[in-house]
C-alpha atoms as a PDB file:
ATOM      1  CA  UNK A   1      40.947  48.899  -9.731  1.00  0.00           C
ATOM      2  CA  UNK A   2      43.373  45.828  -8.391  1.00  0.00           C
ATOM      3  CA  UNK A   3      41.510  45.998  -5.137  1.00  0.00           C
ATOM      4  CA  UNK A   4      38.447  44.826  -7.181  1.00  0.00           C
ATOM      5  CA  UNK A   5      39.936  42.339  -8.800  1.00  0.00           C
ATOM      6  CA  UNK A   6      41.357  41.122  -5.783  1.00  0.00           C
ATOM      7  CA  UNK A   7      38.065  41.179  -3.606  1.00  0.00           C
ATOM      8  CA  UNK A   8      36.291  39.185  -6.540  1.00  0.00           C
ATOM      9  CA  UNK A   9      39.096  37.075  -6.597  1.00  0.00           C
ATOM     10  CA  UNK A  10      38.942  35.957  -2.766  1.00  0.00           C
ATOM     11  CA  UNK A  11      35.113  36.015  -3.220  1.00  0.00           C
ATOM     12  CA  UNK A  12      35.569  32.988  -6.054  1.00  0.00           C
ATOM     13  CA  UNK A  13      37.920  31.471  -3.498  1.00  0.00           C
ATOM     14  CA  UNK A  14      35.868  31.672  -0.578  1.00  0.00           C
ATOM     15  CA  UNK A  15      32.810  29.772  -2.374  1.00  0.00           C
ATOM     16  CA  UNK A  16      35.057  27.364  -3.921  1.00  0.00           C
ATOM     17  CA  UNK A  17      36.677  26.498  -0.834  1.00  0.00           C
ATOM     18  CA  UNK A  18      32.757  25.836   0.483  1.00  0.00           C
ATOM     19  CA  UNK A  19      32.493  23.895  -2.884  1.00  0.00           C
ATOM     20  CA  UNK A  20      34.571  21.771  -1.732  1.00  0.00           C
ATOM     21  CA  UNK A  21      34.104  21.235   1.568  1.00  0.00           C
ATOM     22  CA  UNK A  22      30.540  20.678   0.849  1.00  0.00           C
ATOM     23  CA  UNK A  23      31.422  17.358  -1.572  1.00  0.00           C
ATOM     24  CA  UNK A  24      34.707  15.779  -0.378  1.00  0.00           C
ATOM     25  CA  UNK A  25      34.089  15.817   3.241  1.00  0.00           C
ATOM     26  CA  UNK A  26      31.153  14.293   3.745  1.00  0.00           C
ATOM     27  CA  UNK A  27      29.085  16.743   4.744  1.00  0.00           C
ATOM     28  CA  UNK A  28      25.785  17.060   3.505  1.00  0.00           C
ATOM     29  CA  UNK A  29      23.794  20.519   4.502  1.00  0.00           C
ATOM     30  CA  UNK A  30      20.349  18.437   3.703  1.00  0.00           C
ATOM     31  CA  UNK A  31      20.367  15.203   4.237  1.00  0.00           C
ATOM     32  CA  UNK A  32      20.074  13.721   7.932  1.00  0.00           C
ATOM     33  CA  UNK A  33      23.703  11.778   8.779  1.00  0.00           C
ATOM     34  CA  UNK A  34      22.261   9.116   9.713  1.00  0.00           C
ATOM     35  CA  UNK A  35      23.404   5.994   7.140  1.00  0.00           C
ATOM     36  CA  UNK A  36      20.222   3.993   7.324  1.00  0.00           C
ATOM     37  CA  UNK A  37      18.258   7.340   5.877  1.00  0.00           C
ATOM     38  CA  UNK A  38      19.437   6.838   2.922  1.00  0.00           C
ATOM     39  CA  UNK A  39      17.860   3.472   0.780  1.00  0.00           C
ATOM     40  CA  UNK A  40      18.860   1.955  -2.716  1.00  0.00           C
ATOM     41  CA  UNK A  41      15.436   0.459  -3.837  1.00  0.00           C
ATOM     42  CA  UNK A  42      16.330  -1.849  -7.123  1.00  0.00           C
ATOM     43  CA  UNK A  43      13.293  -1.674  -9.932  1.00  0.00           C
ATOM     44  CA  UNK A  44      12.123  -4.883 -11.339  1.00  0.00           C
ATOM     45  CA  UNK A  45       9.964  -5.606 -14.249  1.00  0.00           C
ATOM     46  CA  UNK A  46       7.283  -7.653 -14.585  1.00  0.00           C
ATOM     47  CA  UNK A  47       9.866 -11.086 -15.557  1.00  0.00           C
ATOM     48  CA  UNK A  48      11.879 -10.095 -12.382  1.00  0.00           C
ATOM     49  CA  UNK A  49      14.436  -8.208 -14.619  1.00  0.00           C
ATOM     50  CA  UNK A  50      15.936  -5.256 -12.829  1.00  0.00           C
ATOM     51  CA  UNK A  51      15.494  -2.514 -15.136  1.00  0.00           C
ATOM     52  CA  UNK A  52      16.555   0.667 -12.626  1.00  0.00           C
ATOM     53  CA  UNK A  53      16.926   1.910  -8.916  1.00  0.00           C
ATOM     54  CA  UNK A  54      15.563   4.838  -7.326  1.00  0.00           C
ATOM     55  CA  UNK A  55      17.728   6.283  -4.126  1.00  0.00           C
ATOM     56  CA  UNK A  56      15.839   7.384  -1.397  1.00  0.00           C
ATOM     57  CA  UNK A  57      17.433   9.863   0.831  1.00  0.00           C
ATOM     58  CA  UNK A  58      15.546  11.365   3.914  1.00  0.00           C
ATOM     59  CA  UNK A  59      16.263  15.496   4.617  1.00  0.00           C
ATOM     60  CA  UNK A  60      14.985  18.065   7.142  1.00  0.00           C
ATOM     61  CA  UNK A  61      11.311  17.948   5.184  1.00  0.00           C
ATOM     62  CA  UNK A  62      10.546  14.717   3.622  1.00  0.00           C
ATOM     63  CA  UNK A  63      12.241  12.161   1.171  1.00  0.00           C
ATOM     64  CA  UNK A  64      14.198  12.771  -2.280  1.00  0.00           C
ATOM     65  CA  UNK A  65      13.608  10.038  -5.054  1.00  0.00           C
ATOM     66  CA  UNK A  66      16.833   9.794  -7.445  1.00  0.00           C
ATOM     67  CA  UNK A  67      15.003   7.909 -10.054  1.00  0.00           C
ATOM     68  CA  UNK A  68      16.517   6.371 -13.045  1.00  0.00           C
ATOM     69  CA  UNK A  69      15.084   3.208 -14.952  1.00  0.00           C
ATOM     70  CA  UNK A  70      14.467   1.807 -18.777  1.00  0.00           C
ATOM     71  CA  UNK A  71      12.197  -0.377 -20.387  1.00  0.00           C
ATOM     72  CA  UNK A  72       9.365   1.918 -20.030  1.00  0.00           C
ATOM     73  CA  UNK A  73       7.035   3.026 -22.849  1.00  0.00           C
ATOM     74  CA  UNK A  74       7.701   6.282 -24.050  1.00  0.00           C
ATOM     75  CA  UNK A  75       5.294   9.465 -22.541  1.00  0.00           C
ATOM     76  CA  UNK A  76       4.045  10.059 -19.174  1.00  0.00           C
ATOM     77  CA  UNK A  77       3.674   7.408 -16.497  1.00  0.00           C
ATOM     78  CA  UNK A  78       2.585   7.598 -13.127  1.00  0.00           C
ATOM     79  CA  UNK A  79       4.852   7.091  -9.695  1.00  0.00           C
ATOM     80  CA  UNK A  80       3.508   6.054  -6.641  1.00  0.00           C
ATOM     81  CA  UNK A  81       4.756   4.796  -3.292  1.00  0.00           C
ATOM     82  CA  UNK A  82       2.668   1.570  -2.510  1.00  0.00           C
ATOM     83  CA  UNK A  83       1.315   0.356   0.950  1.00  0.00           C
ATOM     84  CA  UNK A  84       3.136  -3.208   1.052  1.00  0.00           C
ATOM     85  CA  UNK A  85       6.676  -4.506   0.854  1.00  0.00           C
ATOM     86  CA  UNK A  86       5.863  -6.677  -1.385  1.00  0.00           C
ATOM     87  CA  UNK A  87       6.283  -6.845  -5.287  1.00  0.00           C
ATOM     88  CA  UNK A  88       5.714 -10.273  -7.013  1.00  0.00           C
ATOM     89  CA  UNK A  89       5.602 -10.622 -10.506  1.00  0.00           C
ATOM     90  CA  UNK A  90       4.000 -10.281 -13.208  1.00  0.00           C
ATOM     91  CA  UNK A  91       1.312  -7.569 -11.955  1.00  0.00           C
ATOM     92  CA  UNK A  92       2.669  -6.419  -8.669  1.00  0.00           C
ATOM     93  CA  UNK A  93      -0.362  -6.272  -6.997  1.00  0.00           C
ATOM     94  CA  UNK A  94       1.224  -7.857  -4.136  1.00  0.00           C
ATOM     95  CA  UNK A  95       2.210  -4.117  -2.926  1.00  0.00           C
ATOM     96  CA  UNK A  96      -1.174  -3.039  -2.324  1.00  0.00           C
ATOM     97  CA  UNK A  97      -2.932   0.388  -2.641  1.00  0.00           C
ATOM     98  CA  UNK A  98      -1.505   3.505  -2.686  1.00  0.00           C
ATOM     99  CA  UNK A  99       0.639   4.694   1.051  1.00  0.00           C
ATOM    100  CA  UNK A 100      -2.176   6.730   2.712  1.00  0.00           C
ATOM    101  CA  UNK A 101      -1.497   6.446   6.178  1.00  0.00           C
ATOM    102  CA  UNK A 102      -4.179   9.636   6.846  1.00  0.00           C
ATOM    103  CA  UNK A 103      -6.924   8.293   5.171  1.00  0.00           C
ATOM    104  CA  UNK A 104      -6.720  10.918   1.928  1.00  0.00           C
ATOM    105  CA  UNK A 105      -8.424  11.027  -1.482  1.00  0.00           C
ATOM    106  CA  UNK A 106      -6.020  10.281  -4.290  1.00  0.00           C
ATOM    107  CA  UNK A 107      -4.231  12.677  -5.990  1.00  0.00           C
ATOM    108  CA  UNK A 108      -2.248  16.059  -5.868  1.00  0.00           C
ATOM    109  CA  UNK A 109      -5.041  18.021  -7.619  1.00  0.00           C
ATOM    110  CA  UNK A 110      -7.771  16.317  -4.847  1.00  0.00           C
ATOM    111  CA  UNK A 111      -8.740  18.641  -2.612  1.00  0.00           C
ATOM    112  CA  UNK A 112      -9.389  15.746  -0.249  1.00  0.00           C
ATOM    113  CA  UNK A 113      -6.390  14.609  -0.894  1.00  0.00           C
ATOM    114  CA  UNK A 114      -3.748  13.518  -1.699  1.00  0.00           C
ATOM    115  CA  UNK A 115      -2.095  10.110  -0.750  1.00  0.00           C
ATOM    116  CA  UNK A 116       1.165  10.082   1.299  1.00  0.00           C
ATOM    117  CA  UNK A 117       2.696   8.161  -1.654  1.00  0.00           C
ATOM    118  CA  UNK A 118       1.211  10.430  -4.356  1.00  0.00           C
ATOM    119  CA  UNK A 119       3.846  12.016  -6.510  1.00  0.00           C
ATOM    120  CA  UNK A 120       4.183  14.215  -9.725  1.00  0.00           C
ATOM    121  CA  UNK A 121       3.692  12.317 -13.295  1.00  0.00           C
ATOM    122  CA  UNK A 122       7.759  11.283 -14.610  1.00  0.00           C
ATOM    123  CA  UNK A 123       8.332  10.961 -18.372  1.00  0.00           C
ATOM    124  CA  UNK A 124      10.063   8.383 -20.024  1.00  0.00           C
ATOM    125  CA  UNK A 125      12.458   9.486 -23.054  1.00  0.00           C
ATOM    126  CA  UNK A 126      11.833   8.461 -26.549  1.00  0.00           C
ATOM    127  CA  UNK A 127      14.033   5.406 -25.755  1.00  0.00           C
ATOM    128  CA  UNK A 128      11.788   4.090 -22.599  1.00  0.00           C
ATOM    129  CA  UNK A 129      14.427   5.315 -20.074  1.00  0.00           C
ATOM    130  CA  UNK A 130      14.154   7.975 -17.239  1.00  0.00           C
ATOM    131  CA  UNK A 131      16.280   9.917 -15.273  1.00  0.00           C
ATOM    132  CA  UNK A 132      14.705  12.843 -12.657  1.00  0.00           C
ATOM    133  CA  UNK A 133      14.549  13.643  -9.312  1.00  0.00           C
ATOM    134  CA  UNK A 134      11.603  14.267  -7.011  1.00  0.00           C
ATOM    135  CA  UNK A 135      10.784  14.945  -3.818  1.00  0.00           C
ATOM    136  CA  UNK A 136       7.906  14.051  -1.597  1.00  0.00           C
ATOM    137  CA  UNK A 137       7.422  16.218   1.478  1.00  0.00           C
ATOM    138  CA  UNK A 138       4.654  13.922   3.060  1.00  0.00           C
ATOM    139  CA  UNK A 139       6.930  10.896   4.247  1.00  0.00           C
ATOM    140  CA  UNK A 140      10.165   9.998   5.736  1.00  0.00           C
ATOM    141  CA  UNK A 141      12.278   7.316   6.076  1.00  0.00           C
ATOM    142  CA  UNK A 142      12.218   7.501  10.220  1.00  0.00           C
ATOM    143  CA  UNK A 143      11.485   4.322  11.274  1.00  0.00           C
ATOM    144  CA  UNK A 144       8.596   4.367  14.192  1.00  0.00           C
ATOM    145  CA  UNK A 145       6.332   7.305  12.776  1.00  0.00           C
ATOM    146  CA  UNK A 146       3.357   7.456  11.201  1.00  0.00           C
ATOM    147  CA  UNK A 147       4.332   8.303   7.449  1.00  0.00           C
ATOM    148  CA  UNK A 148       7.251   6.413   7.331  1.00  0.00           C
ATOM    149  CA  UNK A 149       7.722   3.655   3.867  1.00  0.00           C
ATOM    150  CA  UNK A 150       9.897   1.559   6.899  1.00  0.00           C
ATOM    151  CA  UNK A 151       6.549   0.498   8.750  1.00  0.00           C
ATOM    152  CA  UNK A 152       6.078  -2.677   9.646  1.00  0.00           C
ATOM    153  CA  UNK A 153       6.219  -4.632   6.477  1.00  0.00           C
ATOM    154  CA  UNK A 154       7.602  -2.089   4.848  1.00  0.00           C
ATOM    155  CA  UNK A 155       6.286  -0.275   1.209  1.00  0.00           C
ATOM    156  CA  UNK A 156       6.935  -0.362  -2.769  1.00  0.00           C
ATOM    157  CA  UNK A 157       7.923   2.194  -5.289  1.00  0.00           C
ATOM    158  CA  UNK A 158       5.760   1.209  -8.361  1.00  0.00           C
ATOM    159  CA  UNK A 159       5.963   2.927 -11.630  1.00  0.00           C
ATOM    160  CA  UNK A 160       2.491   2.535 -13.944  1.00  0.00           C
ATOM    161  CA  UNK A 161       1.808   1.906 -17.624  1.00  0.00           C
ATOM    162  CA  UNK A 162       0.330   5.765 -18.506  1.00  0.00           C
ATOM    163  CA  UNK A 163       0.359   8.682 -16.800  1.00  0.00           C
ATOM    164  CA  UNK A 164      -1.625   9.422 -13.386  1.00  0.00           C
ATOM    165  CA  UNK A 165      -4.653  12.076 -13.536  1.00  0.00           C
ATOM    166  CA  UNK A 166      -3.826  13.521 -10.087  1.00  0.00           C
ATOM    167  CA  UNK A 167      -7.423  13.506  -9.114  1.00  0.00           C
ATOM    168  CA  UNK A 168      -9.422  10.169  -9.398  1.00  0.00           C
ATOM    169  CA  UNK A 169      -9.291   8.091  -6.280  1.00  0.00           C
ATOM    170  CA  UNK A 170      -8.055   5.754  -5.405  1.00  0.00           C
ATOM    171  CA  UNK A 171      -5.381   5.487  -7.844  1.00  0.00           C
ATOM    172  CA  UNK A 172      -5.629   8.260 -10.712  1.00  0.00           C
ATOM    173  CA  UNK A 173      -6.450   6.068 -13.547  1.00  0.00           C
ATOM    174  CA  UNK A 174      -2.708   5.324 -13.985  1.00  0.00           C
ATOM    175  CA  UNK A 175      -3.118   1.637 -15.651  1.00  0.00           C
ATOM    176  CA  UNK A 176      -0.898  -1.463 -14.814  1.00  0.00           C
ATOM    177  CA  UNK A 177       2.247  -1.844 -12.635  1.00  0.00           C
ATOM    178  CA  UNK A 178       4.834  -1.827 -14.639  1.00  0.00           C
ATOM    179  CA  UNK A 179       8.465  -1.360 -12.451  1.00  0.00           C
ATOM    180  CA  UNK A 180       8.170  -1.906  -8.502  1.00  0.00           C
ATOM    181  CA  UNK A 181      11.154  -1.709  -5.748  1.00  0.00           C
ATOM    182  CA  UNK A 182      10.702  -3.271  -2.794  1.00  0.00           C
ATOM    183  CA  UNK A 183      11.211  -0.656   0.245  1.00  0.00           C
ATOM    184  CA  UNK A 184      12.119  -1.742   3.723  1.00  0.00           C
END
């Protein structure tokens, strides 16, 4: 009976121990070490007011999007990264059309498609803020390759007024541009 208690013990221990090692000594199993794979992209509204950030962090099979921001209307609201580095207020438009560096139909229910920069619908509290994580699998951060944001003038995260429908091209009926981040 003690020798139970013991091995369940040193178990605990042992992944603990890992725990640790994992957080305080700066090793990360997924992301790449490489500082300059990992981007802070500030969100501005429409009056240039910064109203969130989303951190960008490239691993073994595509990019993670920390996303937190506020000033949204409540509900559903589409996400999208844009082709242009580029977001002048009010309307954005500056960043272009959707990233779709192979030429794809919109959206992640498309069977032509979808868009590099398509991503999952996010949904802002009843308070207009959002906090989430995604992931896109179908870009990096890599500087040099095809479906990277870091091309040569670079791309935008740009959040929309409503939700996106996943399948109209070319942008999913997903209304105005209402947060965009500048990504280079």
């Amino acid at each position: 009976m003690n020798f139970s208690k013991f091995f369940y013990l040193y178990c605990a221990l042992l992944v603990l121990a890992a725990l640790i090692y994992e957080t305080h000594w700066g090793h990360e199993a997924s992301a790449k070490g490489n500082p300059s794979q990992r981007l802070i992209v500030p969100l501005i509204d429409g009056k240039g007011e910064e109203l969130g950030e989303a951190v960008l962090t490239e691993t073994e099979k595509g990019v993670s999007i920390a996303l937190q921001a506020e000033g949204l209307r409540p509900g559903i609201h589409a996400i999208h990264f844009h082709e242009a580095g580029s977001c002048t207020p009010p309307d954005f438009m500056s960043a272009g059309g959707h990233f779709n560096p192979d030429h794809k139909q919109h959206g992640l229910k498309n069977s032509l498609g979808p868009h590099a920069g398509d991503m999952p619908n996010i949904f802002a509290d009843s308070h207009g803020r959002v906090k989430t994580v995604l992931f896109n699998p179908r870009i990096t951060l890599e500087e040099g390759k095809k479906n990277s944001l870091r091309d040569a003038d670079g791309s935008a995260l740009v959040i929309h007024e409503t939700g996106d429908d996943q399948q109209t091209d070319p942008s999913g009926n997903a209304g105005e541009h209402v947060l965009c981040g500048v990504i280079k």
